[in-house]
C-alpha atoms as a PDB file:
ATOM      1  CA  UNK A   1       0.000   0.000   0.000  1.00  0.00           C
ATOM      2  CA  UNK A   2       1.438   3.181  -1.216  1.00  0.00           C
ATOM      3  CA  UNK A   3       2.274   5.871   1.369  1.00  0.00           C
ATOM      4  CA  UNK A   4       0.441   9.158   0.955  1.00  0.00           C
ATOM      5  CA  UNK A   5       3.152  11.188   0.230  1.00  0.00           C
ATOM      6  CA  UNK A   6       7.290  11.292   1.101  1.00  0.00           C
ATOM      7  CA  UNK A   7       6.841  12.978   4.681  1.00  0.00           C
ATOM      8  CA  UNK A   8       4.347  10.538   5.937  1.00  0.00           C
ATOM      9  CA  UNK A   9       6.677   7.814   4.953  1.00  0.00           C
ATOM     10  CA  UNK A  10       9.856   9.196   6.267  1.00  0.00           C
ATOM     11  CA  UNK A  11       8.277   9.357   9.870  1.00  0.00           C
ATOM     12  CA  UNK A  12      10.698   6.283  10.769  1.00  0.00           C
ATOM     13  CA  UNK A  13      10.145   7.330  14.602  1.00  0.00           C
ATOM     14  CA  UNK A  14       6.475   7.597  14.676  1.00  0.00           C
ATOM     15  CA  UNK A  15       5.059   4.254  13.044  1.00  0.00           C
ATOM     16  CA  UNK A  16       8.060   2.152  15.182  1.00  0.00           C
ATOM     17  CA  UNK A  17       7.087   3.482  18.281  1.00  0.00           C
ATOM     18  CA  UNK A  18       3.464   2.672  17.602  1.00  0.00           C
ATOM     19  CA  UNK A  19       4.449  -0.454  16.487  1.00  0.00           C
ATOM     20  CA  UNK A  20       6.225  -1.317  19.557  1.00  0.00           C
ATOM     21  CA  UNK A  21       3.220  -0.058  21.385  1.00  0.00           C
ATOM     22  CA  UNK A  22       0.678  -2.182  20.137  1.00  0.00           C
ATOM     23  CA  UNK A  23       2.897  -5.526  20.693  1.00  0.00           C
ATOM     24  CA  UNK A  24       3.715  -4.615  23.833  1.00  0.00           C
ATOM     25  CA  UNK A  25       0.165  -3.798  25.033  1.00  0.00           C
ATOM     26  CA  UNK A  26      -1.411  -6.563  23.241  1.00  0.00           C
ATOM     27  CA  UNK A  27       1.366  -8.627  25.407  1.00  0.00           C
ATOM     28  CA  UNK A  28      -0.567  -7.402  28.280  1.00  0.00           C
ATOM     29  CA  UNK A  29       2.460  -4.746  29.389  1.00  0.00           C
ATOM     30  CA  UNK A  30       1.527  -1.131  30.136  1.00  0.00           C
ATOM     31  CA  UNK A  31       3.282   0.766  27.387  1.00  0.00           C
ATOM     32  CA  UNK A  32       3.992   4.252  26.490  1.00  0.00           C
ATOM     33  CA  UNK A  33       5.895   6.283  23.867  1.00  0.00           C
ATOM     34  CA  UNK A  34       8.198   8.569  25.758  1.00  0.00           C
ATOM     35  CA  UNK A  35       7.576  11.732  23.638  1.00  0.00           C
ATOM     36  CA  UNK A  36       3.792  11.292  25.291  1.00  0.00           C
ATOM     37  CA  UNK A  37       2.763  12.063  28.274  1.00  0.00           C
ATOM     38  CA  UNK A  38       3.886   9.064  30.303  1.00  0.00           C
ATOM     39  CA  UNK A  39       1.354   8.036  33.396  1.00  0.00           C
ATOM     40  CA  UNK A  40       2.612   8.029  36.541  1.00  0.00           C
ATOM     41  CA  UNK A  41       1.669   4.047  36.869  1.00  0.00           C
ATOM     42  CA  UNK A  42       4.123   1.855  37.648  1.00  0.00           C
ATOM     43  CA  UNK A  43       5.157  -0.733  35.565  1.00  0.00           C
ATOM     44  CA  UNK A  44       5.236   1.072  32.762  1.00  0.00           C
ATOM     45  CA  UNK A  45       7.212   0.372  29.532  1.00  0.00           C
ATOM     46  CA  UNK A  46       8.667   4.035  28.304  1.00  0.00           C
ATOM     47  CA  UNK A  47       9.573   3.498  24.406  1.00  0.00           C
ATOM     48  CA  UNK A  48      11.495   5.645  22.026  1.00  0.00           C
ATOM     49  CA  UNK A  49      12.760   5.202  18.729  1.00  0.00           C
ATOM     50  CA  UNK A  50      16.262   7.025  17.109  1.00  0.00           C
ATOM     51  CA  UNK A  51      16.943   6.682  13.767  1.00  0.00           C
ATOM     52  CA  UNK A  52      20.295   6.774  12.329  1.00  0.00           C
ATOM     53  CA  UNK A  53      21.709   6.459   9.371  1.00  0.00           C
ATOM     54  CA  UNK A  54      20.721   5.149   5.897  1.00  0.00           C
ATOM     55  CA  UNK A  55      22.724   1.639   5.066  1.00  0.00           C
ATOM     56  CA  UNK A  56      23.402   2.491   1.931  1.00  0.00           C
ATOM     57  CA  UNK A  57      20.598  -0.609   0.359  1.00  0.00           C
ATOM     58  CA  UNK A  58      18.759   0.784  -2.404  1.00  0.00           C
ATOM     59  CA  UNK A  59      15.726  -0.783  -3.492  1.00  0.00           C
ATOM     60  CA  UNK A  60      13.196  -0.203  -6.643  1.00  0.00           C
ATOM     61  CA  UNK A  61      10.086   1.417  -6.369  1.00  0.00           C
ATOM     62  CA  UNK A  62       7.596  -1.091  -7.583  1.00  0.00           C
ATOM     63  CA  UNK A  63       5.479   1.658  -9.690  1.00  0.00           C
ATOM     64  CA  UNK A  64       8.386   2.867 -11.466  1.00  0.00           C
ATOM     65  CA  UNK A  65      11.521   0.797 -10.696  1.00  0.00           C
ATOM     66  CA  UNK A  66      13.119   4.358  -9.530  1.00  0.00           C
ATOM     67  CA  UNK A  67      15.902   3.317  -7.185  1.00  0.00           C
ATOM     68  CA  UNK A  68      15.785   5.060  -3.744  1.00  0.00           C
ATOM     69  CA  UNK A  69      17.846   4.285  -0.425  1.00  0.00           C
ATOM     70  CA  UNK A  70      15.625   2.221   1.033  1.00  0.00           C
ATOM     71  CA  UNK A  71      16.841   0.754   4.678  1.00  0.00           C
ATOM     72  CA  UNK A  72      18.502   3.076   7.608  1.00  0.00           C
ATOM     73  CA  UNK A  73      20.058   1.972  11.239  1.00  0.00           C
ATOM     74  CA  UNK A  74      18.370   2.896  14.292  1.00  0.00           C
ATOM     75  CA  UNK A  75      17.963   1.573  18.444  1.00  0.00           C
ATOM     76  CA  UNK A  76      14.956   1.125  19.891  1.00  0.00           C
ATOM     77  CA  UNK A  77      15.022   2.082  23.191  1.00  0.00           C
ATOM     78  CA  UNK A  78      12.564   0.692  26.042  1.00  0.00           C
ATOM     79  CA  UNK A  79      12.664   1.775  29.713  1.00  0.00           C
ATOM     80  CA  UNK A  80      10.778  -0.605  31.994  1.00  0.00           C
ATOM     81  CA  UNK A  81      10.233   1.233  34.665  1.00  0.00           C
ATOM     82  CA  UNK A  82       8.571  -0.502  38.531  1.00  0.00           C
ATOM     83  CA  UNK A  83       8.176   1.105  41.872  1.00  0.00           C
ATOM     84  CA  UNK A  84      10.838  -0.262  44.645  1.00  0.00           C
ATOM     85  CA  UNK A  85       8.157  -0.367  46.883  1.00  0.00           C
ATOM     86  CA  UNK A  86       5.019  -1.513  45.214  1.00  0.00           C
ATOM     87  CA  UNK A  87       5.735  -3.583  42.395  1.00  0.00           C
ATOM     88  CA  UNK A  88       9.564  -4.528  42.750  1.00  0.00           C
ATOM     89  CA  UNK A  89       9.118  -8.264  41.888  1.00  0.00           C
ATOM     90  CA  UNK A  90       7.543  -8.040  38.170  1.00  0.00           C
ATOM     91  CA  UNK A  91      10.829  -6.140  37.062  1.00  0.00           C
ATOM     92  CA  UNK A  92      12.619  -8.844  36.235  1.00  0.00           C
ATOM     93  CA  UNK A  93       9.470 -10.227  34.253  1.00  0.00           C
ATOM     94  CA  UNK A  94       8.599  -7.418  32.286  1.00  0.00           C
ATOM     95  CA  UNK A  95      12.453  -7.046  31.658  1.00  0.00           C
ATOM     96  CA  UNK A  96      12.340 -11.312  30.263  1.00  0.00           C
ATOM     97  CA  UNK A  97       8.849 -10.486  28.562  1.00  0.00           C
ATOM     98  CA  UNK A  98      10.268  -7.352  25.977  1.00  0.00           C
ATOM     99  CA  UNK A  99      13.479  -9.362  25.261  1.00  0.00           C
ATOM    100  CA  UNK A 100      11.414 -12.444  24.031  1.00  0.00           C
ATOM    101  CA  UNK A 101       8.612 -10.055  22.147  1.00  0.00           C
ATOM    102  CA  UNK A 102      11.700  -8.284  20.213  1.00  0.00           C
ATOM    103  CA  UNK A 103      13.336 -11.732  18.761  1.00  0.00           C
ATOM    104  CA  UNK A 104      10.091 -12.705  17.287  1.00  0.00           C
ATOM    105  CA  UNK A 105       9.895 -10.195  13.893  1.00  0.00           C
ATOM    106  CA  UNK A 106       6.434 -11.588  13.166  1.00  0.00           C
ATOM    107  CA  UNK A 107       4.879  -9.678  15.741  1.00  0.00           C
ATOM    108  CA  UNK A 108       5.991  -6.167  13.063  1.00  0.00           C
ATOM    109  CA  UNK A 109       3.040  -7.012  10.746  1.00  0.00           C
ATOM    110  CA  UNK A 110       2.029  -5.000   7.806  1.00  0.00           C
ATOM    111  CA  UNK A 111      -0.956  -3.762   9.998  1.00  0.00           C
ATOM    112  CA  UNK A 112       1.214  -2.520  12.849  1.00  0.00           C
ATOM    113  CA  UNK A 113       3.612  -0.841   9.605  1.00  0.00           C
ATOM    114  CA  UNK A 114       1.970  -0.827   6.878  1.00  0.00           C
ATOM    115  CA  UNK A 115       4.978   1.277   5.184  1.00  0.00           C
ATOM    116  CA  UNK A 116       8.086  -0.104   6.640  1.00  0.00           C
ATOM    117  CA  UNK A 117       9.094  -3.515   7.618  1.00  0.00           C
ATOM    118  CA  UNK A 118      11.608  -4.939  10.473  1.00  0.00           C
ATOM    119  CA  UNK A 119      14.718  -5.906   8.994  1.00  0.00           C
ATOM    120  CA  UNK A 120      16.854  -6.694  11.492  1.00  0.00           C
ATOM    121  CA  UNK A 121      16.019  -5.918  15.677  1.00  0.00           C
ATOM    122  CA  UNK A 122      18.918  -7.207  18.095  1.00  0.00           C
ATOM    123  CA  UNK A 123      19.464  -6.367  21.610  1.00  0.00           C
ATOM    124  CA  UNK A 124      22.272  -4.065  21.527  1.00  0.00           C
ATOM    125  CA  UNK A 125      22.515  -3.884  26.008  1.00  0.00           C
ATOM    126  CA  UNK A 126      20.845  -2.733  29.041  1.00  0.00           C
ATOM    127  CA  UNK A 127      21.743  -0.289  31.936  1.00  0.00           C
ATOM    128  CA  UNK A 128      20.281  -0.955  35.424  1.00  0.00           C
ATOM    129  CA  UNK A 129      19.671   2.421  37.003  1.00  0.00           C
ATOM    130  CA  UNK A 130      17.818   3.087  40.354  1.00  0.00           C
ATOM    131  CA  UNK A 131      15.995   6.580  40.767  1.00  0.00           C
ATOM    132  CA  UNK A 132      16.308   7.300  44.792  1.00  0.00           C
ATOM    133  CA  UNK A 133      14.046  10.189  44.150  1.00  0.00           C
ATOM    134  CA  UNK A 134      11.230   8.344  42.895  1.00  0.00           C
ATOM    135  CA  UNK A 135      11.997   4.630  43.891  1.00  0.00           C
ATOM    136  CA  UNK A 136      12.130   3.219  40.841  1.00  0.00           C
ATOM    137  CA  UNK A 137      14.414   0.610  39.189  1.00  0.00           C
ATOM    138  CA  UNK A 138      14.515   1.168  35.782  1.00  0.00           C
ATOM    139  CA  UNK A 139      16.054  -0.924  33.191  1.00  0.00           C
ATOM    140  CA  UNK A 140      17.172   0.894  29.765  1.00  0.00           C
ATOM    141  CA  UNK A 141      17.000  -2.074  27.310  1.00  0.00           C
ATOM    142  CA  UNK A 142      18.692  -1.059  23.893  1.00  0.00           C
ATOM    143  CA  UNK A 143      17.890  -2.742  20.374  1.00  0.00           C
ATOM    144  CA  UNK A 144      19.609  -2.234  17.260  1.00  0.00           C
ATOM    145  CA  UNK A 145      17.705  -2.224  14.418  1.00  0.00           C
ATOM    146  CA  UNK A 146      17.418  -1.664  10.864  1.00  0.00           C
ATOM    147  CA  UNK A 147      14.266  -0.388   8.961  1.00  0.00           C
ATOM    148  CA  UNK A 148      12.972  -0.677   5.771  1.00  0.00           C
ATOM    149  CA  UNK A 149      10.739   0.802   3.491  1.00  0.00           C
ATOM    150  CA  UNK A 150       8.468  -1.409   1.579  1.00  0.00           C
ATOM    151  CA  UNK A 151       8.742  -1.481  -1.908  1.00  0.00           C
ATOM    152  CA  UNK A 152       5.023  -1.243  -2.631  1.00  0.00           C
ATOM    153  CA  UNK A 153       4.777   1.874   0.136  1.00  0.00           C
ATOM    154  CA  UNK A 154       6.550   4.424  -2.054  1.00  0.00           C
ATOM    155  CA  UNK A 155       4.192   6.949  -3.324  1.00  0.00           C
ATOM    156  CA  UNK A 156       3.401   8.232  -6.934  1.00  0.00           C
ATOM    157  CA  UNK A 157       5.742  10.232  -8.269  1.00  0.00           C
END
């Protein structure tokens, strides 16, 4: 399905973080997109998407055969976030639950992106931090990934 036009198909950011959304709600998991405003609920999955740069692929447009670059590098970035107090023991969990929703790439259907698929999504690391303040544990779970525009999503020229 053809995108509407180039800036609604460049919004890498916006259609990966809904993406990761929906699996990660439909998995039961309380999920936000970090740009949002984020409830104060705990747990909470805070996600957020960076794009970097293009990999130098090009594919063909499939109305015209135009080449364009067609796949960039990115991390997807999920905070789980619980309360020290409250609900300390599903941390771990939630933490085990995201890592086995991100290896399975048939969970990125063309209804959650209808414009871009999944090429590639590997856990890249994750930081432990503990905010006194609030007393939270958070874990910052990073996964590198690379994105790709469907050839069929490229609109008319």
């Amino acid at each position: 399905m053809p995108a509407p036009d180039f800036p609604k198909l460049y919004q890498f950011e916006d259609y990966v973080e809904a993406a990761a959304k929906s699996i990660l709600s439909e998995a039961g998991l309380v999920a936000v997109i970090s740009r949002e405003d984020a409830p104060a609920v705990t747990p909470r999955v805070e996600i957020s998407c960076v794009m970097g740069a293009a990999t130098e692929h090009y594919g063909r447009r499939a109305e015209d055969g135009e080449l364009f670059l067609d796949r960039w590098t990115g991390s997807l970035n999920f905070d789980v976030i619980t309360d020290r107090v409250k609900n300390r023991e599903q941390h771990r969990p939630i933490r085990a639950k995201l890592r086995w929703l991100m290896q399975d790439l048939s969970f990125w259907t063309i209804d959650r992106l209808p414009y871009h698929q999944v090429i590639r999504l590997i856990e890249s690391g994750t930081t432990p931090e503990l905010r006194n303040e609030k007393e939270q544990d958070v874990s910052a779970l990073v996964f590198s990934l690379v994105l790709g525009i469907r050839a069929d999503a490229w609109p008319a020229p």
